[in-house]
PDB file of N, CA and C in Angstrom:
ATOM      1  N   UNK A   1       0.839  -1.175   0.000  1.00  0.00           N
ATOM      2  CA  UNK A   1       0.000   0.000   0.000  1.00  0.00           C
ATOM      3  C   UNK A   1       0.887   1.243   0.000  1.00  0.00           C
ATOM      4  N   UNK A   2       0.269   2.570  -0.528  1.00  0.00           N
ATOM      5  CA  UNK A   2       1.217   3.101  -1.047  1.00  0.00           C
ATOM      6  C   UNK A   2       0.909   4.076   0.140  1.00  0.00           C
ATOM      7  N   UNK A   3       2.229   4.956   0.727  1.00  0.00           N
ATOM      8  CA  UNK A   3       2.286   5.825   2.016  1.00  0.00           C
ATOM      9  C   UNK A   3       1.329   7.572   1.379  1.00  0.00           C
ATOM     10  N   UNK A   4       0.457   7.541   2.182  1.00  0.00           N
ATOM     11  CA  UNK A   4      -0.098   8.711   1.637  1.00  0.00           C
ATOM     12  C   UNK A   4      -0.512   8.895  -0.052  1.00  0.00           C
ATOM     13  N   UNK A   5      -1.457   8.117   0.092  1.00  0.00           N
ATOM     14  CA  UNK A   5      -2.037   7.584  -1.630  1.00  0.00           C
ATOM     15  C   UNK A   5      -2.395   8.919  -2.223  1.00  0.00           C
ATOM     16  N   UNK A   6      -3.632   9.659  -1.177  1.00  0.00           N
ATOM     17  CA  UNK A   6      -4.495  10.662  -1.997  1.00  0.00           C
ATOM     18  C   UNK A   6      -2.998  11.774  -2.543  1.00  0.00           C
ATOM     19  N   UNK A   7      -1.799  11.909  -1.791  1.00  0.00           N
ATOM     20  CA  UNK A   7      -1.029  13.071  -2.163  1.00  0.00           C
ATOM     21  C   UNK A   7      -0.266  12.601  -3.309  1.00  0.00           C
ATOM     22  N   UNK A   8      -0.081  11.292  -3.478  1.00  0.00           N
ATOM     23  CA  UNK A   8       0.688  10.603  -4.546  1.00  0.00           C
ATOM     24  C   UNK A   8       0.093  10.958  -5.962  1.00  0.00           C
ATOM     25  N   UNK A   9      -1.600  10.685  -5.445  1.00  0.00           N
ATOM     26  CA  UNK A   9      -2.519  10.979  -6.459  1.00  0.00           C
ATOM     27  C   UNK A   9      -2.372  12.738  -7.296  1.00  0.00           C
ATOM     28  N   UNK A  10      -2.427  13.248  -6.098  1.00  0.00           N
ATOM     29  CA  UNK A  10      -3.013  14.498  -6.322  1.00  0.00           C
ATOM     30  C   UNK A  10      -1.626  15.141  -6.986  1.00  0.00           C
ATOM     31  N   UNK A  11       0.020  14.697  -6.673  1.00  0.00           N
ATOM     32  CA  UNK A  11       0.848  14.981  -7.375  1.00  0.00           C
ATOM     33  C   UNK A  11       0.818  14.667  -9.066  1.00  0.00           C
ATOM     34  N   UNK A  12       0.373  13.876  -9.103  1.00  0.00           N
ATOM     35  CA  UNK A  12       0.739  13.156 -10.350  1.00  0.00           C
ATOM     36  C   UNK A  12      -0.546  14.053 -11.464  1.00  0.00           C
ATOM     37  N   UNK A  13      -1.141  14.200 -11.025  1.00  0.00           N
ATOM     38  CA  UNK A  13      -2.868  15.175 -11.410  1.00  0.00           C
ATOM     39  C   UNK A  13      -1.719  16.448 -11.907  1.00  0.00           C
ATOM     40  N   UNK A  14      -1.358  17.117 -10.468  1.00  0.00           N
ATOM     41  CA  UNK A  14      -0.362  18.724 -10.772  1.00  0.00           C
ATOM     42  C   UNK A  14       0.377  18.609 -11.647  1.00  0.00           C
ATOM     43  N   UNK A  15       1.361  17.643 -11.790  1.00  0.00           N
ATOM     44  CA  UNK A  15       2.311  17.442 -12.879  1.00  0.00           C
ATOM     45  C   UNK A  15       2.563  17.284 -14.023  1.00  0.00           C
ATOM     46  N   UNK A  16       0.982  17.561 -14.496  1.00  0.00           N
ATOM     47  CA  UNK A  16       0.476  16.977 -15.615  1.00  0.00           C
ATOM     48  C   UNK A  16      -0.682  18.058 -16.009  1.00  0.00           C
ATOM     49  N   UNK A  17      -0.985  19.022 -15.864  1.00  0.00           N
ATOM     50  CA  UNK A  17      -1.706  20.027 -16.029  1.00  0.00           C
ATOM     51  C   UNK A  17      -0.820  21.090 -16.766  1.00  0.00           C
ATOM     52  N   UNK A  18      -1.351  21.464 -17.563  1.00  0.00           N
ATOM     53  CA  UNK A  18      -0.749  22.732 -18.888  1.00  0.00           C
ATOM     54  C   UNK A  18      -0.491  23.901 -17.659  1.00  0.00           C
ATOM     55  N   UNK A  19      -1.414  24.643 -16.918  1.00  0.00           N
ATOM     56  CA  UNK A  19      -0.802  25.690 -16.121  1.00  0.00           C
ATOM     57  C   UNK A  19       1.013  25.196 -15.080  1.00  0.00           C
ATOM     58  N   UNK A  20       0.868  23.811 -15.174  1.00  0.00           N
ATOM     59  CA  UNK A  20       2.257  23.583 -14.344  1.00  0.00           C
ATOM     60  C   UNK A  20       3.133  23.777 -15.286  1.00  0.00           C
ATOM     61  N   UNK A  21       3.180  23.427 -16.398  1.00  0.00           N
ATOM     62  CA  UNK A  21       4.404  23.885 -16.876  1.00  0.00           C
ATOM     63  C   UNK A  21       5.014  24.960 -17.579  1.00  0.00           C
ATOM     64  N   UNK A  22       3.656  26.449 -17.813  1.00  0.00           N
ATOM     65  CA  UNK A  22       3.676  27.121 -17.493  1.00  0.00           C
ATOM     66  C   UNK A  22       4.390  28.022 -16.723  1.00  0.00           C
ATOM     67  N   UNK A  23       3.841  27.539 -15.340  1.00  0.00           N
ATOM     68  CA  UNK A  23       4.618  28.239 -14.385  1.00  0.00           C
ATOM     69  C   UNK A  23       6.092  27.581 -13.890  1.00  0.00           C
ATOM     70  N   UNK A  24       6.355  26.483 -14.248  1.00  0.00           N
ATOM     71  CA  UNK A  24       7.924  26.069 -14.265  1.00  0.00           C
ATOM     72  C   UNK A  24       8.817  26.898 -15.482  1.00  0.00           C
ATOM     73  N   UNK A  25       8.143  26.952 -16.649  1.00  0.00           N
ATOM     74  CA  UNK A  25       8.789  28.021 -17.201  1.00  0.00           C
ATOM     75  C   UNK A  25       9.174  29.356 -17.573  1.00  0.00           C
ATOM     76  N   UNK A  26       8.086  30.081 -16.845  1.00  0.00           N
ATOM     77  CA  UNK A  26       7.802  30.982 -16.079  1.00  0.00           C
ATOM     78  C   UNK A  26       8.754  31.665 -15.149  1.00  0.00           C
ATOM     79  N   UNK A  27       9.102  30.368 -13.811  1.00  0.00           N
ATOM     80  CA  UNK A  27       9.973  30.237 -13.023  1.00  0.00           C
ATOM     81  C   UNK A  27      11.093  30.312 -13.145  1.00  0.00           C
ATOM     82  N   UNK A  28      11.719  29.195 -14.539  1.00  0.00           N
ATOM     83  CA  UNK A  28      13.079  29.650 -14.717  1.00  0.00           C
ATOM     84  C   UNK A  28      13.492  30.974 -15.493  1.00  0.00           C
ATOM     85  N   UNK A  29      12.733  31.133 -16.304  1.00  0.00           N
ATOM     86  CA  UNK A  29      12.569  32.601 -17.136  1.00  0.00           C
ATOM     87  C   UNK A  29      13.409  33.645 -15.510  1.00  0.00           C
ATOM     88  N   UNK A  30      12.619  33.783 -14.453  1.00  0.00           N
ATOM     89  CA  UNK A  30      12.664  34.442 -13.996  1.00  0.00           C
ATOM     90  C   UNK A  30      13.861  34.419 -13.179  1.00  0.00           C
ATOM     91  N   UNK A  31      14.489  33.602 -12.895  1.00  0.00           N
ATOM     92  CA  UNK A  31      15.440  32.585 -12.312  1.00  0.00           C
ATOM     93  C   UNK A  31      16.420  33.113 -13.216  1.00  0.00           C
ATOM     94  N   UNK A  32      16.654  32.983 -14.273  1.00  0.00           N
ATOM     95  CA  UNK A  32      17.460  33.307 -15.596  1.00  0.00           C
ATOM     96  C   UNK A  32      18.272  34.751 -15.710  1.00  0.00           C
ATOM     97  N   UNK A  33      16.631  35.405 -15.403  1.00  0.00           N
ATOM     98  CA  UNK A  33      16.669  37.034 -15.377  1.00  0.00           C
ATOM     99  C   UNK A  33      17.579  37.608 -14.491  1.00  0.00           C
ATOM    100  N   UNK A  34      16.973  36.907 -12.888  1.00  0.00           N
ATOM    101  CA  UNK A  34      17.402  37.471 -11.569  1.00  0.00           C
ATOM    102  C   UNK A  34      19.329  37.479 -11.559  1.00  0.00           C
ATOM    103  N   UNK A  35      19.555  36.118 -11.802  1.00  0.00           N
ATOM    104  CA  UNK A  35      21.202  35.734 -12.123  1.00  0.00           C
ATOM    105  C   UNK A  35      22.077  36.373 -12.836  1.00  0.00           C
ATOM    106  N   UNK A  36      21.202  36.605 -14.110  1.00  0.00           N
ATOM    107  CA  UNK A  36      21.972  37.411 -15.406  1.00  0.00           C
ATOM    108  C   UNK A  36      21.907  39.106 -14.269  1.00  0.00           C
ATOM    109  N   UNK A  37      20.901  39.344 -14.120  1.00  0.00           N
ATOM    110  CA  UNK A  37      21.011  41.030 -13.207  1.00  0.00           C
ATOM    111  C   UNK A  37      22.229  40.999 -12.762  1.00  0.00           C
ATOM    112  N   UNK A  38      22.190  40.174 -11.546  1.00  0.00           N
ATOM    113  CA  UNK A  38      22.663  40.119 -10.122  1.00  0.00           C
ATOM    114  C   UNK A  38      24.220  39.839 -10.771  1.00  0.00           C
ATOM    115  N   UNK A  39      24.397  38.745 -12.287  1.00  0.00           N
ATOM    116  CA  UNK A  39      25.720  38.590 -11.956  1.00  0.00           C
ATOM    117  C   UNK A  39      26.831  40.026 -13.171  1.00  0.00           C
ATOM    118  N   UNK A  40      26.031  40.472 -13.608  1.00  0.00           N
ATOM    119  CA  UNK A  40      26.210  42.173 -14.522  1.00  0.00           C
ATOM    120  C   UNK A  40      26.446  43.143 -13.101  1.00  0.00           C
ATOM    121  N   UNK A  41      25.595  43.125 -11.833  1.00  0.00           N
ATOM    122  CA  UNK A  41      25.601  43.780 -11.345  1.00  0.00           C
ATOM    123  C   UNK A  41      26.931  43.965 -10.633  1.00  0.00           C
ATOM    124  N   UNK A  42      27.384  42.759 -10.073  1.00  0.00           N
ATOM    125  CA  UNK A  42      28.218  42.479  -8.854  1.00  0.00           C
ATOM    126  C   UNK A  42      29.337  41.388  -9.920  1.00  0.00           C
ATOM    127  N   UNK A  43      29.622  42.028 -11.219  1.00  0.00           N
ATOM    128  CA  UNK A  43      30.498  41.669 -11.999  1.00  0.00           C
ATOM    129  C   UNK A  43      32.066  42.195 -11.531  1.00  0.00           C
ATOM    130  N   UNK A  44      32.167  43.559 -10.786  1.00  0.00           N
ATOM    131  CA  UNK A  44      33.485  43.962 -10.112  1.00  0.00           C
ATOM    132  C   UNK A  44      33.553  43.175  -8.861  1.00  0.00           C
ATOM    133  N   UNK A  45      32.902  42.823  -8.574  1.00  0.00           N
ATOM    134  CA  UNK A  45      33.187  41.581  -6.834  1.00  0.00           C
ATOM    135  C   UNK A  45      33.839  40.771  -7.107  1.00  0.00           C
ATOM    136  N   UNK A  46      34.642  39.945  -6.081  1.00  0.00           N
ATOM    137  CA  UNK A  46      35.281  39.036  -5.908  1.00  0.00           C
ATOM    138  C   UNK A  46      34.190  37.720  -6.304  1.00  0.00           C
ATOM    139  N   UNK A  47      35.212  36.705  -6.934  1.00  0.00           N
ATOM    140  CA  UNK A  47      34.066  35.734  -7.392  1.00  0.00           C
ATOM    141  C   UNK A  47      33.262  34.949  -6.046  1.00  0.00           C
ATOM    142  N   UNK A  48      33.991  35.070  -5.037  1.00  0.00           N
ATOM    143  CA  UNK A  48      33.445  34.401  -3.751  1.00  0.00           C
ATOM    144  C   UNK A  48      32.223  34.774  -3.536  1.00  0.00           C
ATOM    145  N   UNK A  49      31.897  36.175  -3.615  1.00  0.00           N
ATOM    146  CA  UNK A  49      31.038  36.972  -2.983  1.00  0.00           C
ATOM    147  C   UNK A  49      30.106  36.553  -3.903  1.00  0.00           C
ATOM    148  N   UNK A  50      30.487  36.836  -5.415  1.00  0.00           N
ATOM    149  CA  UNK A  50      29.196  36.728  -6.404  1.00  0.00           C
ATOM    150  C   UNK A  50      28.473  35.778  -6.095  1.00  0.00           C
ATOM    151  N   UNK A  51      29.249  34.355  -5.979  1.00  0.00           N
ATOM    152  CA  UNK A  51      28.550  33.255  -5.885  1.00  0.00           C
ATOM    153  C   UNK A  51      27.820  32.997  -4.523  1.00  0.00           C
ATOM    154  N   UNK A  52      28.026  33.552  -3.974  1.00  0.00           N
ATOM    155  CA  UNK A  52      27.373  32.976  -2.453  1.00  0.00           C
ATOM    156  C   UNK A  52      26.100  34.407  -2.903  1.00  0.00           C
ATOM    157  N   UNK A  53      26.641  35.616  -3.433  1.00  0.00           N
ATOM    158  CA  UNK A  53      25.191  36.261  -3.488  1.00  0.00           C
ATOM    159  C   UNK A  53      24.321  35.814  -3.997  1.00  0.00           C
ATOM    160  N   UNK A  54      24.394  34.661  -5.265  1.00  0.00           N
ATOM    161  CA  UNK A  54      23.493  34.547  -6.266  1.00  0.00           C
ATOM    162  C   UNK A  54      23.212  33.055  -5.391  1.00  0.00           C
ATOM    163  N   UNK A  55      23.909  32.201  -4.814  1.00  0.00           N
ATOM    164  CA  UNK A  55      23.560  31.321  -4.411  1.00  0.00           C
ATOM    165  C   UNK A  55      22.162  31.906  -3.390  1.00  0.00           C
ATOM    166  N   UNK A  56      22.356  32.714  -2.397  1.00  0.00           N
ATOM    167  CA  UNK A  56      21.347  33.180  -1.644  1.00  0.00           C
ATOM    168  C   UNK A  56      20.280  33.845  -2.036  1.00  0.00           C
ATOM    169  N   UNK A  57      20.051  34.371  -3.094  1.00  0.00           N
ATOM    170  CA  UNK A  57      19.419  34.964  -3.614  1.00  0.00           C
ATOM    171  C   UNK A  57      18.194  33.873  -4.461  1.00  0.00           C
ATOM    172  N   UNK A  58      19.130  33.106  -5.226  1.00  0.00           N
ATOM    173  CA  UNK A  58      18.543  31.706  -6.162  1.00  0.00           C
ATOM    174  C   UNK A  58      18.086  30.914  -4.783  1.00  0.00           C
ATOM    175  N   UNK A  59      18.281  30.376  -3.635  1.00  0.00           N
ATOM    176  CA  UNK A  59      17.830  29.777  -3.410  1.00  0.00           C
ATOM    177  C   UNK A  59      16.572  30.169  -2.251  1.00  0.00           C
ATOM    178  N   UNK A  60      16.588  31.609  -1.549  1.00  0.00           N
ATOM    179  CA  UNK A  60      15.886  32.114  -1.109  1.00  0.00           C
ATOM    180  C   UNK A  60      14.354  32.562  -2.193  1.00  0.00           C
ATOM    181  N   UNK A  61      14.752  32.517  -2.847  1.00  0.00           N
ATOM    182  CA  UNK A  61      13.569  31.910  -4.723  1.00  0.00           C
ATOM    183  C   UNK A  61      12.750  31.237  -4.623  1.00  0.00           C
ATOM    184  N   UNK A  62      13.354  29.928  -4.505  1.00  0.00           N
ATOM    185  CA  UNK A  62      13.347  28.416  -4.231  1.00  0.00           C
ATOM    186  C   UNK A  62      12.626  28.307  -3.335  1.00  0.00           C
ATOM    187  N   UNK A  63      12.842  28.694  -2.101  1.00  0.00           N
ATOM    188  CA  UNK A  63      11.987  28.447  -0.843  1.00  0.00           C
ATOM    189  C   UNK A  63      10.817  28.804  -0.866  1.00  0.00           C
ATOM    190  N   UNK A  64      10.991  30.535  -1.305  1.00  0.00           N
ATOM    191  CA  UNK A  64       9.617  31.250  -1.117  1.00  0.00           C
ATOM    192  C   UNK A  64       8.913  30.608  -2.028  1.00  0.00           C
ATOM    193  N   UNK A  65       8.991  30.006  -3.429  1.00  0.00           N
ATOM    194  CA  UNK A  65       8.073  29.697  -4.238  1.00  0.00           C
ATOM    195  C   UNK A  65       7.570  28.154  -3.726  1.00  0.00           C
ATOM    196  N   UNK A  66       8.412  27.385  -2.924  1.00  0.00           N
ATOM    197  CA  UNK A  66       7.883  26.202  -2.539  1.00  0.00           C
ATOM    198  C   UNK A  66       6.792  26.379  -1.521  1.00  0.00           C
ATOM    199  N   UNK A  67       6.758  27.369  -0.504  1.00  0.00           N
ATOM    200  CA  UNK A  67       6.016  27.760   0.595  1.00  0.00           C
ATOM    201  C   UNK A  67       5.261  28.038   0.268  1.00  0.00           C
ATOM    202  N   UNK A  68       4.811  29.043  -1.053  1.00  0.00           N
ATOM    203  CA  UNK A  68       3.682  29.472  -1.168  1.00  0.00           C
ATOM    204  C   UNK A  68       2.584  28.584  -2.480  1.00  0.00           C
ATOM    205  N   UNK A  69       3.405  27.897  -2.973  1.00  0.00           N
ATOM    206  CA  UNK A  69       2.750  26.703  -3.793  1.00  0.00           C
ATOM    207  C   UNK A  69       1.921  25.615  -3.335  1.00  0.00           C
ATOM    208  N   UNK A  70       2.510  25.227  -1.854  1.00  0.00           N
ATOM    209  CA  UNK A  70       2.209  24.768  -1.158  1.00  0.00           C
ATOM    210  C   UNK A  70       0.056  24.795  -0.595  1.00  0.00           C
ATOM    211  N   UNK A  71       0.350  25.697   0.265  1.00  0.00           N
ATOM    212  CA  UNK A  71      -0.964  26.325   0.411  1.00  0.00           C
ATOM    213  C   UNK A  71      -1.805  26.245  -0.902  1.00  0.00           C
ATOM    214  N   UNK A  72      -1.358  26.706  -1.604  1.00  0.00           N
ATOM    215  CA  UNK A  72      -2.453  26.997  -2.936  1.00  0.00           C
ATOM    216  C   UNK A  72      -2.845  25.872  -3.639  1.00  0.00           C
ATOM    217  N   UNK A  73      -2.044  24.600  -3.468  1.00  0.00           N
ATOM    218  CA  UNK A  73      -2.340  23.523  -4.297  1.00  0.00           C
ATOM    219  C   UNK A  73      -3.431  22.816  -3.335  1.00  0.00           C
ATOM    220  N   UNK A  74      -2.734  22.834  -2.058  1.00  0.00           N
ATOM    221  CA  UNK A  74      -3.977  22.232  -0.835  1.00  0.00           C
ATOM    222  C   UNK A  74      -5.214  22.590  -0.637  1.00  0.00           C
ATOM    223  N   UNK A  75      -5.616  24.253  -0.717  1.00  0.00           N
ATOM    224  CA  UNK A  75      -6.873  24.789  -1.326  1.00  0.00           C
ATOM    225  C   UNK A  75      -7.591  24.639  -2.544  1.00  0.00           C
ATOM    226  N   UNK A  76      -6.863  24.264  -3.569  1.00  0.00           N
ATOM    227  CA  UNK A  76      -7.585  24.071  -4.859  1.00  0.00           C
ATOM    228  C   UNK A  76      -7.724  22.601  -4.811  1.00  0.00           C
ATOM    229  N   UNK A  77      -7.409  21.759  -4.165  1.00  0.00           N
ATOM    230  CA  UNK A  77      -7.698  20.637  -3.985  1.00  0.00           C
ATOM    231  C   UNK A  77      -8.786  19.862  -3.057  1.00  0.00           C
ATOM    232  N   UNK A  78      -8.760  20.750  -1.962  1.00  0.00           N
ATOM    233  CA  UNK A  78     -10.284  20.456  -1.424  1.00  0.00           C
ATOM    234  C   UNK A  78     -11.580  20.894  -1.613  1.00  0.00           C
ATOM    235  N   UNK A  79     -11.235  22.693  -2.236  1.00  0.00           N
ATOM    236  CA  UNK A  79     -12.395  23.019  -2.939  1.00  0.00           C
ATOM    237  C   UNK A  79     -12.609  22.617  -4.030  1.00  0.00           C
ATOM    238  N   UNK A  80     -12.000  21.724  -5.007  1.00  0.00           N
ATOM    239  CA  UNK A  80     -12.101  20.883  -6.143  1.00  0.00           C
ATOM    240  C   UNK A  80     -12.800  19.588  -5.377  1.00  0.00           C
ATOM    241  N   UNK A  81     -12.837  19.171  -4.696  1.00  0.00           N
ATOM    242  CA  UNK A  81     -13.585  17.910  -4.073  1.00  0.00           C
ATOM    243  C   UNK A  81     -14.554  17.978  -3.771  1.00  0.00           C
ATOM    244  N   UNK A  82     -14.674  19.342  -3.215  1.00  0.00           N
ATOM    245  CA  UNK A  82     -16.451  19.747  -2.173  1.00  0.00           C
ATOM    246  C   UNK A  82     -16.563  20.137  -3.369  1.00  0.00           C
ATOM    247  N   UNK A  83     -16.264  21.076  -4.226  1.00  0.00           N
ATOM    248  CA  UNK A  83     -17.332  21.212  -5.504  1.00  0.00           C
ATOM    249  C   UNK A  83     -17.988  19.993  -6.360  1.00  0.00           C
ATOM    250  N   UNK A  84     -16.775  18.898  -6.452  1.00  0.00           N
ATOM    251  CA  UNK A  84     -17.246  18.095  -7.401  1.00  0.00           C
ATOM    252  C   UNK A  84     -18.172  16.810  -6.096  1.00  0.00           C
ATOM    253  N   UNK A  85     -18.521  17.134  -4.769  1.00  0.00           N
ATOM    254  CA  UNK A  85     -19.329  16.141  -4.024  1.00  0.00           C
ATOM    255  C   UNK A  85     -18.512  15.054  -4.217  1.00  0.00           C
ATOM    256  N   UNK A  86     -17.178  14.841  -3.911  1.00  0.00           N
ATOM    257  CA  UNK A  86     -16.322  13.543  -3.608  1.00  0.00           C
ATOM    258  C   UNK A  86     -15.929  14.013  -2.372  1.00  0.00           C
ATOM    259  N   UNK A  87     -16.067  15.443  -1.570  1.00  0.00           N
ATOM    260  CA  UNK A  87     -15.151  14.915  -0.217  1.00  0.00           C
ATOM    261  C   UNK A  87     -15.606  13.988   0.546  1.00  0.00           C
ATOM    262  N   UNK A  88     -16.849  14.315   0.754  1.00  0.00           N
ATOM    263  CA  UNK A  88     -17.181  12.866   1.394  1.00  0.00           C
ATOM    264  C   UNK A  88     -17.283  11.678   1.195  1.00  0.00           C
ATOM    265  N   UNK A  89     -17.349  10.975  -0.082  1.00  0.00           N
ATOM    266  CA  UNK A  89     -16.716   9.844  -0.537  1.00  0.00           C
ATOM    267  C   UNK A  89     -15.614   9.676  -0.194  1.00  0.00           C
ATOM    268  N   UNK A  90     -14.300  10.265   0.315  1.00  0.00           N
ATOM    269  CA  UNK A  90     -13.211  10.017   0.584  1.00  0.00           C
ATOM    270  C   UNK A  90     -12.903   9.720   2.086  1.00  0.00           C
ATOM    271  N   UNK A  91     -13.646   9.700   2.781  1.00  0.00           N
ATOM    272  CA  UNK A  91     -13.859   9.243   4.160  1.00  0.00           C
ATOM    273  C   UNK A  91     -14.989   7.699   3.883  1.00  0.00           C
ATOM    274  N   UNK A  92     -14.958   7.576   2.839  1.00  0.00           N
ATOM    275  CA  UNK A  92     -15.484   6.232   2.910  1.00  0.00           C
ATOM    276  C   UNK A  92     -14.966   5.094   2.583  1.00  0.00           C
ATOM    277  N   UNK A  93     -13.568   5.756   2.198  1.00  0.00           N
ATOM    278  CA  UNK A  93     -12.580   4.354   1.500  1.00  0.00           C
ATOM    279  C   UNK A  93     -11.861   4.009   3.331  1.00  0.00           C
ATOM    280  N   UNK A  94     -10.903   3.198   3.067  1.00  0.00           N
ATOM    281  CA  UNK A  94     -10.191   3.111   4.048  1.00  0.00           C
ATOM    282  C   UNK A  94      -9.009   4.086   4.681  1.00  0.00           C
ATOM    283  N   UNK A  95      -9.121   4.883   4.030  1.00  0.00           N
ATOM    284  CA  UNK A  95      -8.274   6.130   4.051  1.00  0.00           C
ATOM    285  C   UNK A  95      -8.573   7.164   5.659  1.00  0.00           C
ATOM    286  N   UNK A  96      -7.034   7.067   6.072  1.00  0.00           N
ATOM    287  CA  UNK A  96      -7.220   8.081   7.459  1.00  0.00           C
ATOM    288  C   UNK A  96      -7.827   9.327   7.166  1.00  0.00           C
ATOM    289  N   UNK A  97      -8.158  10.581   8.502  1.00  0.00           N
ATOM    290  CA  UNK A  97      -8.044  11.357   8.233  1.00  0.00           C
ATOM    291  C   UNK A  97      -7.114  12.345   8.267  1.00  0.00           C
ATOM    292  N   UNK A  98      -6.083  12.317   8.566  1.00  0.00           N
ATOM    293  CA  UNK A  98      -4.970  13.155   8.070  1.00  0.00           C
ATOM    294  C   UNK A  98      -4.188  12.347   6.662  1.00  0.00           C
ATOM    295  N   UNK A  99      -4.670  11.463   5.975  1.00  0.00           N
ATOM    296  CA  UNK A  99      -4.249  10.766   4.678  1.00  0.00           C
ATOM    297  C   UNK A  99      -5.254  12.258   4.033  1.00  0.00           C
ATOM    298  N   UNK A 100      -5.952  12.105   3.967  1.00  0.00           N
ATOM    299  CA  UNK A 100      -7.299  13.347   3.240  1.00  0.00           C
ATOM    300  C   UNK A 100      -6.651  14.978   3.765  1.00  0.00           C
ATOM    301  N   UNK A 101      -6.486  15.393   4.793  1.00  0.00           N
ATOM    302  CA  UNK A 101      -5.858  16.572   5.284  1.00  0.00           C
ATOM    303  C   UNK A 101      -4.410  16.743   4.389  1.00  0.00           C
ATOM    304  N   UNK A 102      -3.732  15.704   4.702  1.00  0.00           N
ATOM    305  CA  UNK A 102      -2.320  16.217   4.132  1.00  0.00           C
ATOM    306  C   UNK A 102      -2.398  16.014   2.699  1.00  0.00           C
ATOM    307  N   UNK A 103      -3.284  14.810   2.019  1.00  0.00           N
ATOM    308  CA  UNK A 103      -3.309  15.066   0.523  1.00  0.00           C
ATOM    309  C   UNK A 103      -4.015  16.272  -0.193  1.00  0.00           C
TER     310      UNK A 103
END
């Protein structure tokens, strides 16, 4: 049995939707941009510095966009259920309830 089915599910649904890849390319576009700035900008710096700036910078990116993806996929996913009248079907399989919460 697979650990946390409904989120396995509900990944594989996201990953596969035209707006996701979209916004992955989107993402690096922007990712692309920020680096090329940052490394024109701080082109007279020592290379140490550049890289740890752009490292912090790129990965402070990273975070914020994981944090806030987060939330938004978990909301469109339960109000996608209560709209379509399956949340409560999903308390009828054998499925916990934090299996349904965290997926």
């Amino acid at each position: 049995m697979t650990f946390l089915p409904i989120v396995a599910r509900e990944l594989r649904l996201a990953a596969r939707r035209r707006g996701t890849y979209w916004l992955r390319s989107g993402a690096a576009l922007v990712v692309m941009i920020v680096g090329t700035w940052l490394f024109l900008v701080l082109r007279a710096a020592p290379p140490r510095e550049l890289a740890m700036t752009l490292f912090c910078v790129l990965t402070g990116g990273a975070v914020l966009f994981a944090l806030m993806s987060g939330p938004g996929s978990t909301s469109d996913c339960l109000s996608e259920e209560k709209r379509e009248g399956t949340l409560g079907l999903l308390f009828l399989t054998d499925l916990k309830g934090y299996d349904v919460v965290l997926g």
